[in-house]
Protein backbone atom coordinates (compact mmCIF):
# COMPACT_ATOMS: atom_id res chain seq x y z
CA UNK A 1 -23.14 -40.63 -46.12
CA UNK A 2 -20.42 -41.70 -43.87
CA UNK A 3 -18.34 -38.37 -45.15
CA UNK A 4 -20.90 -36.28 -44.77
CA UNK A 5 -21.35 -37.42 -41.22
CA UNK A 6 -18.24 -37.40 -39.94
CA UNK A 7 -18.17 -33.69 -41.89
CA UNK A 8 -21.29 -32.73 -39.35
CA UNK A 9 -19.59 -34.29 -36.49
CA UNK A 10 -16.15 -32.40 -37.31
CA UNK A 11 -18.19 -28.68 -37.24
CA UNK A 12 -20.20 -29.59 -34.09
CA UNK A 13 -17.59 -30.41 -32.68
CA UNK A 14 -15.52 -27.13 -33.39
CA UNK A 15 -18.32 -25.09 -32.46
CA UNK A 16 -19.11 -26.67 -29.26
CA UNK A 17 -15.39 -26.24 -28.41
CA UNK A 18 -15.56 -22.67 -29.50
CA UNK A 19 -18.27 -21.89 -27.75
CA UNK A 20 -17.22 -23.77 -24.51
CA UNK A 21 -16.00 -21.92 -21.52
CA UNK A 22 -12.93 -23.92 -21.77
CA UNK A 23 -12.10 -22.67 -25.26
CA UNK A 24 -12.02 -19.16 -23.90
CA UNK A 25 -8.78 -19.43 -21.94
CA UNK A 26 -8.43 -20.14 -18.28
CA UNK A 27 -10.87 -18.18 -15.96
CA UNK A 28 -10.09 -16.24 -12.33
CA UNK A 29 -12.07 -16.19 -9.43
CA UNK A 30 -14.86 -13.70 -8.53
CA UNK A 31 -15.53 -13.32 -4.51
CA UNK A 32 -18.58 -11.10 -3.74
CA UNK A 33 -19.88 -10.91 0.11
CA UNK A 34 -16.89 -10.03 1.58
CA UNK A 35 -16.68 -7.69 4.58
CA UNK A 36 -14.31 -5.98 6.20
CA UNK A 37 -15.15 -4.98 9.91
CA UNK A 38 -14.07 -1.20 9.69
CA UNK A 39 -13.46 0.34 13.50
CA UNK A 40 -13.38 3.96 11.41
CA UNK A 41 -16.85 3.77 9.88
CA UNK A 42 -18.32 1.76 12.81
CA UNK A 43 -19.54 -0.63 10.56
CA UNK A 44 -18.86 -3.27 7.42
CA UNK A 45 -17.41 -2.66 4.42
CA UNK A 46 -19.18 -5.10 1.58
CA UNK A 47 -16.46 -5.62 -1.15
CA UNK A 48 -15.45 -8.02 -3.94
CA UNK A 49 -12.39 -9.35 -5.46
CA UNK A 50 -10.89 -10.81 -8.50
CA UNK A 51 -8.05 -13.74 -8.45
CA UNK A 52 -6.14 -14.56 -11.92
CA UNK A 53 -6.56 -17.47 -12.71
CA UNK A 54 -3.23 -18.92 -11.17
CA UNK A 55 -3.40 -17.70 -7.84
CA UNK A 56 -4.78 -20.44 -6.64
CA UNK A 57 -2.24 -23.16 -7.68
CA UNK A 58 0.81 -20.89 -7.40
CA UNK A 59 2.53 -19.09 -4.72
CA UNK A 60 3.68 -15.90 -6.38
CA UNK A 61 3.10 -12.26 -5.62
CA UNK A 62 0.07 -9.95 -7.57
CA UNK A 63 0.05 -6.61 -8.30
CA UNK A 64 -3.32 -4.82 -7.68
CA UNK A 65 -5.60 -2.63 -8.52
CA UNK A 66 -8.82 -1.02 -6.83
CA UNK A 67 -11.75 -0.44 -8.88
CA UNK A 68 -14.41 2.00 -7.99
CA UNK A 69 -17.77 2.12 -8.97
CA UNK A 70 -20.01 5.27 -9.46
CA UNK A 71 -23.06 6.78 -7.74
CA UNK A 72 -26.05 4.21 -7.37
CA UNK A 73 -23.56 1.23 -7.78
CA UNK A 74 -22.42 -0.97 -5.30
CA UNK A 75 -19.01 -3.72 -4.81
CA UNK A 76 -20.85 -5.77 -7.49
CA UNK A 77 -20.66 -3.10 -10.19
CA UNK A 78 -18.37 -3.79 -11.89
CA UNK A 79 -18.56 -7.48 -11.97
CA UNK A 80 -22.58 -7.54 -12.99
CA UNK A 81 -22.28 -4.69 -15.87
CA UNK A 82 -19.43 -4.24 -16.16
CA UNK A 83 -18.22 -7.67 -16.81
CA UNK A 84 -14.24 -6.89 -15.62
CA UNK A 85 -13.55 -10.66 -15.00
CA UNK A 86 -14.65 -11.86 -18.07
CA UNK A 87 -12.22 -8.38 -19.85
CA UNK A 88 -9.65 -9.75 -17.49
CA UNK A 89 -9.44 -13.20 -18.06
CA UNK A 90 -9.15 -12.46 -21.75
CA UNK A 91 -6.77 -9.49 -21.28
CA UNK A 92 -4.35 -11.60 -19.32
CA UNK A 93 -4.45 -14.80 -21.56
CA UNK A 94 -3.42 -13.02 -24.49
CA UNK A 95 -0.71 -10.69 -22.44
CA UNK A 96 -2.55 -6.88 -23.19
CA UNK A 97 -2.46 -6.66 -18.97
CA UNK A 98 -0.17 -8.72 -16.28
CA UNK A 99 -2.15 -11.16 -13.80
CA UNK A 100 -3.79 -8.75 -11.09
CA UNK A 101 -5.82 -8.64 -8.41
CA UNK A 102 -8.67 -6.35 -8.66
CA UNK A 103 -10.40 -5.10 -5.44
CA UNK A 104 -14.22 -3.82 -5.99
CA UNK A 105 -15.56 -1.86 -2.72
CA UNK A 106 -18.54 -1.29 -1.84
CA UNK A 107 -18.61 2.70 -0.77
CA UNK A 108 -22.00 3.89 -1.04
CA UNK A 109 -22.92 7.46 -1.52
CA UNK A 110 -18.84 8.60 0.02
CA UNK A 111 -17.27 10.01 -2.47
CA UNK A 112 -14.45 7.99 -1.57
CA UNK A 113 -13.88 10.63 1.00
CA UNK A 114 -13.99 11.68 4.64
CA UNK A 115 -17.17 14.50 4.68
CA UNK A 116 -16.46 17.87 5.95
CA UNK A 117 -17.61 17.16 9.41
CA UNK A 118 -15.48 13.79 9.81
CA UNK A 119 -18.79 12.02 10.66
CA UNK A 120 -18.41 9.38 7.68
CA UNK A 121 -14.77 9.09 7.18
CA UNK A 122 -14.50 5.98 4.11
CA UNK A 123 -11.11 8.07 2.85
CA UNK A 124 -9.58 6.99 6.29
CA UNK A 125 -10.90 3.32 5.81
CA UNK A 126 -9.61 3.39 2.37
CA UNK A 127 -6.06 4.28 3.22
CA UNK A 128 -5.58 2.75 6.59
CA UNK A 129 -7.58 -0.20 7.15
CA UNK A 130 -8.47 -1.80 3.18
CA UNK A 131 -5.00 -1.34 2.07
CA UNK A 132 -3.84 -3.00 4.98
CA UNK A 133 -6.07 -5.73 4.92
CA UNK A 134 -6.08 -6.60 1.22
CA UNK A 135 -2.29 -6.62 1.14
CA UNK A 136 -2.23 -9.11 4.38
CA UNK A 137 -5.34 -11.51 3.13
CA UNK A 138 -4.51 -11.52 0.06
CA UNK A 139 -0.77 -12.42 -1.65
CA UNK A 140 -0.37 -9.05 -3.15
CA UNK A 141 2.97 -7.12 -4.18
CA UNK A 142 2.68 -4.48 -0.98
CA UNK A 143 4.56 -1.56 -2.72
CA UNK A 144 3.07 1.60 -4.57
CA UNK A 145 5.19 0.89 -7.70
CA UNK A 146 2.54 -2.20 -7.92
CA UNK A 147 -0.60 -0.84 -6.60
CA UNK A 148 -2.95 1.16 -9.25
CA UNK A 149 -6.65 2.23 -8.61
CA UNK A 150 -9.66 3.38 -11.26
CA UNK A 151 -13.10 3.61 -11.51
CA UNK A 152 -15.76 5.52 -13.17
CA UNK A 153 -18.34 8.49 -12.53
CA UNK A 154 -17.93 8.97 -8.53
CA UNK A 155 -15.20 6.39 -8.95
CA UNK A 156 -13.31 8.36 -11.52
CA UNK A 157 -13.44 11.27 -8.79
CA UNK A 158 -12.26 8.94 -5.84
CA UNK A 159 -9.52 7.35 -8.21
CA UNK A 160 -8.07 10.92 -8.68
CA UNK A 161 -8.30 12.50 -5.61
CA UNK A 162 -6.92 9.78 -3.52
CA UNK A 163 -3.98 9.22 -6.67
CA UNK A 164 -3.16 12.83 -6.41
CA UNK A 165 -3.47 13.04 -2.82
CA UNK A 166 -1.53 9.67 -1.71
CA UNK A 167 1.24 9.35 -4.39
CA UNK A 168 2.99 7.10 -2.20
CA UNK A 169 0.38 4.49 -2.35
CA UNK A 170 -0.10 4.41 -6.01
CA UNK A 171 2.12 4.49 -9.28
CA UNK A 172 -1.20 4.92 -11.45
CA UNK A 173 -4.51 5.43 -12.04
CA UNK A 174 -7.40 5.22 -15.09
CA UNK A 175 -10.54 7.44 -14.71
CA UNK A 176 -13.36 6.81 -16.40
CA UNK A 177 -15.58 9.49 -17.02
CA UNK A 178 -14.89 11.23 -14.04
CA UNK A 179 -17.28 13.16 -11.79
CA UNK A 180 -15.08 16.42 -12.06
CA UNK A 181 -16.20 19.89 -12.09
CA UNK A 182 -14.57 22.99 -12.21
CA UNK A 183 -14.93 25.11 -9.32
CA UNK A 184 -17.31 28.00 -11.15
CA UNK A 185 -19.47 24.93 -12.23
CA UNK A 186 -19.74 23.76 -8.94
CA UNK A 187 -20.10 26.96 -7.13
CA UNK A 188 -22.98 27.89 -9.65
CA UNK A 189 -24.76 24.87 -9.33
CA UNK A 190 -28.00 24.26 -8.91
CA UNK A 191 -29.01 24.97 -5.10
CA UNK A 192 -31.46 21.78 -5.30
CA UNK A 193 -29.22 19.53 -7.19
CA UNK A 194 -25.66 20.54 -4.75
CA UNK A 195 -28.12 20.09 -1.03
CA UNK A 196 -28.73 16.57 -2.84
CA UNK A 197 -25.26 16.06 -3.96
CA UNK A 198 -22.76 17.82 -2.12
CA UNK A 199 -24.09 19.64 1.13
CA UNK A 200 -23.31 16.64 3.48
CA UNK A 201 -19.95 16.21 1.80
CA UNK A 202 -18.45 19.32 1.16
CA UNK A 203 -20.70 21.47 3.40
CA UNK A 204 -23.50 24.13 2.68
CA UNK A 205 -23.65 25.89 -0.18
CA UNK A 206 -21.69 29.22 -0.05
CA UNK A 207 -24.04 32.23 0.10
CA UNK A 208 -21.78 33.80 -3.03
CA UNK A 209 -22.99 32.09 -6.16
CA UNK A 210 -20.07 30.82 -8.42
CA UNK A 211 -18.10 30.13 -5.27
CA UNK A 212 -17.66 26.34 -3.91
CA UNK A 213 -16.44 25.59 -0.09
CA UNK A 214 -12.84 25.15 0.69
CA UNK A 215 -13.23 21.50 1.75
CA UNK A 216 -14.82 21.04 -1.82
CA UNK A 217 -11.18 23.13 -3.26
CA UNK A 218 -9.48 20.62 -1.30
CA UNK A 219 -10.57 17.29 -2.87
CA UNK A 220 -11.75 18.41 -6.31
CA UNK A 221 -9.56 16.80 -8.86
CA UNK A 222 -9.39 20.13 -10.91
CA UNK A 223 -8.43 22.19 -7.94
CA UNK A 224 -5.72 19.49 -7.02
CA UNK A 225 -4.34 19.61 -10.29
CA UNK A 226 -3.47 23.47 -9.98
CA UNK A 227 -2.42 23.43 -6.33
CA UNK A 228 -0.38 20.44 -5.47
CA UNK A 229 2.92 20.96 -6.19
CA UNK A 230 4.35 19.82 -9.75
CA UNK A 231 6.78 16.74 -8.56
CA UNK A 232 4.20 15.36 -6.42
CA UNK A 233 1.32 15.05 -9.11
CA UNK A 234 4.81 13.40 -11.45
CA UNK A 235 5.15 10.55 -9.42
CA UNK A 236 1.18 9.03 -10.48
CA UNK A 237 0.93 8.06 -14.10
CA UNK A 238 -2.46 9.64 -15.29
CA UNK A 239 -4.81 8.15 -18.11
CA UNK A 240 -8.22 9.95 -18.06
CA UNK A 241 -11.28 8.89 -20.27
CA UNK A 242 -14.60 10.58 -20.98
CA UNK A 243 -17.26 10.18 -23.97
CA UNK A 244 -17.74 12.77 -26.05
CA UNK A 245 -21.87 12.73 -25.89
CA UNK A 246 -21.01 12.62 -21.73
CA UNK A 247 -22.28 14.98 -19.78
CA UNK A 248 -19.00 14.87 -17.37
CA UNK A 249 -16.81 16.26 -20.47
CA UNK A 250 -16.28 19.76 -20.02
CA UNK A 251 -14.64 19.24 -16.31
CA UNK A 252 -12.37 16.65 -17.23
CA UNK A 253 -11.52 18.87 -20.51
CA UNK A 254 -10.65 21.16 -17.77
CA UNK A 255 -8.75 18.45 -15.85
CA UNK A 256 -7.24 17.61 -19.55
CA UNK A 257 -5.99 21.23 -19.25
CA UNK A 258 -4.77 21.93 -16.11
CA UNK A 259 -2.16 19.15 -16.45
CA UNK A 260 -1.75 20.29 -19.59
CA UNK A 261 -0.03 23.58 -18.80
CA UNK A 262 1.43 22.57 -15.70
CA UNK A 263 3.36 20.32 -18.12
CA UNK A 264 2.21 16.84 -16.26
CA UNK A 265 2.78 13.54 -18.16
CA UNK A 266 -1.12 12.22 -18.89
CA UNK A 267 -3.28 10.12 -21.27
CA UNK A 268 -6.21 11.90 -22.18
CA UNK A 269 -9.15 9.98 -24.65
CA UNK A 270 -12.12 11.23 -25.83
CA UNK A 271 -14.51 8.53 -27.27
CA UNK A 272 -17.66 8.02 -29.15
CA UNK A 273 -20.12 7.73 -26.07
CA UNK A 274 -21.79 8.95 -23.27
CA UNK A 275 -21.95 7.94 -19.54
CA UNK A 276 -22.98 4.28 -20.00
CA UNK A 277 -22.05 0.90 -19.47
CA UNK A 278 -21.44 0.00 -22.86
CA UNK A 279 -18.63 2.80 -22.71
CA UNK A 280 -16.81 1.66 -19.13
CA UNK A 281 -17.12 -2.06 -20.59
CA UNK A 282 -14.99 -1.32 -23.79
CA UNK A 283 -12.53 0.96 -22.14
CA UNK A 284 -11.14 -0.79 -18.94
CA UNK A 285 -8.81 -3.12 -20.57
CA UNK A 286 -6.69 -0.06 -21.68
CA UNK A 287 -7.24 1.58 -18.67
CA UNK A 288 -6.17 -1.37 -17.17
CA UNK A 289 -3.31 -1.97 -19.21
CA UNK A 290 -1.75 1.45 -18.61
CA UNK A 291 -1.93 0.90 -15.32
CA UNK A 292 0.14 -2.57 -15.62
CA UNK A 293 2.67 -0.81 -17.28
CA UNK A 294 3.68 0.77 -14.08
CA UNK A 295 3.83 -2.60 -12.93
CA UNK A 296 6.38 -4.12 -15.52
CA UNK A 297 8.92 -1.26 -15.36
């Protein structure tokens, strides 16, 4: 009896230990609530962060990376489906990604742009008052080589446009099913589904069917990829991901492409899945650890 007892005791013990939070490596910090008072939008900007584990008892330097959420999402995306701490914590204890700080903002229905009129300008706030801010609250490495950004849907689109567009803030990005059209898909969409989408961003539909606005040219990922010059869109490291079943797939085929014979280094997956959680969940660690490859070389 005594055998058989201390038997029981071993495996409950070795299951509670397994099971334990402890047993599942050392854990970071989520913050959620924070604001930053932004002078450009004239109002706050809700957003959350991640700490490594060690920040707090060490006084080294982070790299970081901003993580965008899609449409209908908000700074506590990622965290509350998508579960990026807990993909973290166990991506950094067994060394797939280098301690990081992710940044989560909160940016509503933007785009992750300034809208045609300059009425709602988050691209500004983005670029000259977040960056700023993170990198002077927060012990970050303040240099593009160790700055990445991603997100998904709306994110994807705001993690390429602004990589493209501001190579000298970031040495690479991960897009996640990315809200990417190609400009005869967007100029023949829908009339009711671009006044919802697009009219207060990009403008008013163009009278010609098949035909998107100029500002819309200017910021659409697939457009970008044919017009800015070659060496600029070589200094970002690209790794774009979309599900096979998604309905996003045929513009970032198209984005696939356009880098493609402009002969521009890229990752490109196509996975079993569709736009869904379960998809973003068990792709951001190697989204996230191409990105920290720009950070170790």
């Amino acid at each position: 009896m005594k055998k058989t007892a201390l038997i029981l005791s071993f495996l409950f013990l070795t299951v509670w230990a397994t099971a334990s939070p402890q047993a599942a490596g050392p854990q970071g910090q989520v913050l959620e609530g924070l604001k930053l008072a932004s002078p450009i939008l004239g109002r706050d900007v809700d957003f959350a962060v991640y700490l490594p584990s060690d920040y707090s008892t060490s006084t080294r330097r982070y790299p970081v990376v901003y993580l965008l959420h899609g449409l209908g999402d908000d700074a506590a995306g990622w965290i509350q489906f998508g579960e990026v701490n807990m993909a973290a914590d166990k991506a950094i204890a067994g060394r797939e990604i280098p301690p990081m700080i992710i940044i989560m903002p909160d940016a509503k229905a933007t785009w992750y742009i300034n809208d045609y009129q300059g009425k709602v300008r988050y691209e500004d706030m983005f670029v000259k008052e977040l960056i700023p801010f993170i990198d002077k609250t927060y012990r970050t490495r303040p240099v593009r080589q160790y700055r990445g950004i991603s997100g998904l849907s709306m994110g994807g689109w705001g993690t390429l446009t602004l990589a493209m567009r501001y190579p000298e803030l970031f040495s690479a990005c991960a897009a996640f099913s990315a809200a990417v059209w190609t400009e005869q898909d967007a100029g023949g969409m829908e009339a009711k589904m671009y006044d919802r989408m697009f009219a207060a961003l990009f403008g008013p539909r163009p009278a010609a069917k098949g035909q998107p606005t100029d500002y819309f040219k200017k910021l659409n990922p697939v457009s970008l990829a044919h017009s800015i010059p070659e060496a600029e869109l070589k200094k970002v490291r690209y790794y774009i991901d979309c599900g096979d079943d998604d309905f996003l797939i045929e513009g970032n085929c198209a984005l696939h492409i356009a880098l493609i014979n402009r002969k521009i280094p890229h990752e490109f997956r196509v996975r079993d899945g569709a736009h869904a959680w379960n998809y973003w969940r068990t792709g951001i660690v190697d989204g996230l650890k191409f990105i920290g490859q720009s950070f170790t070389q």
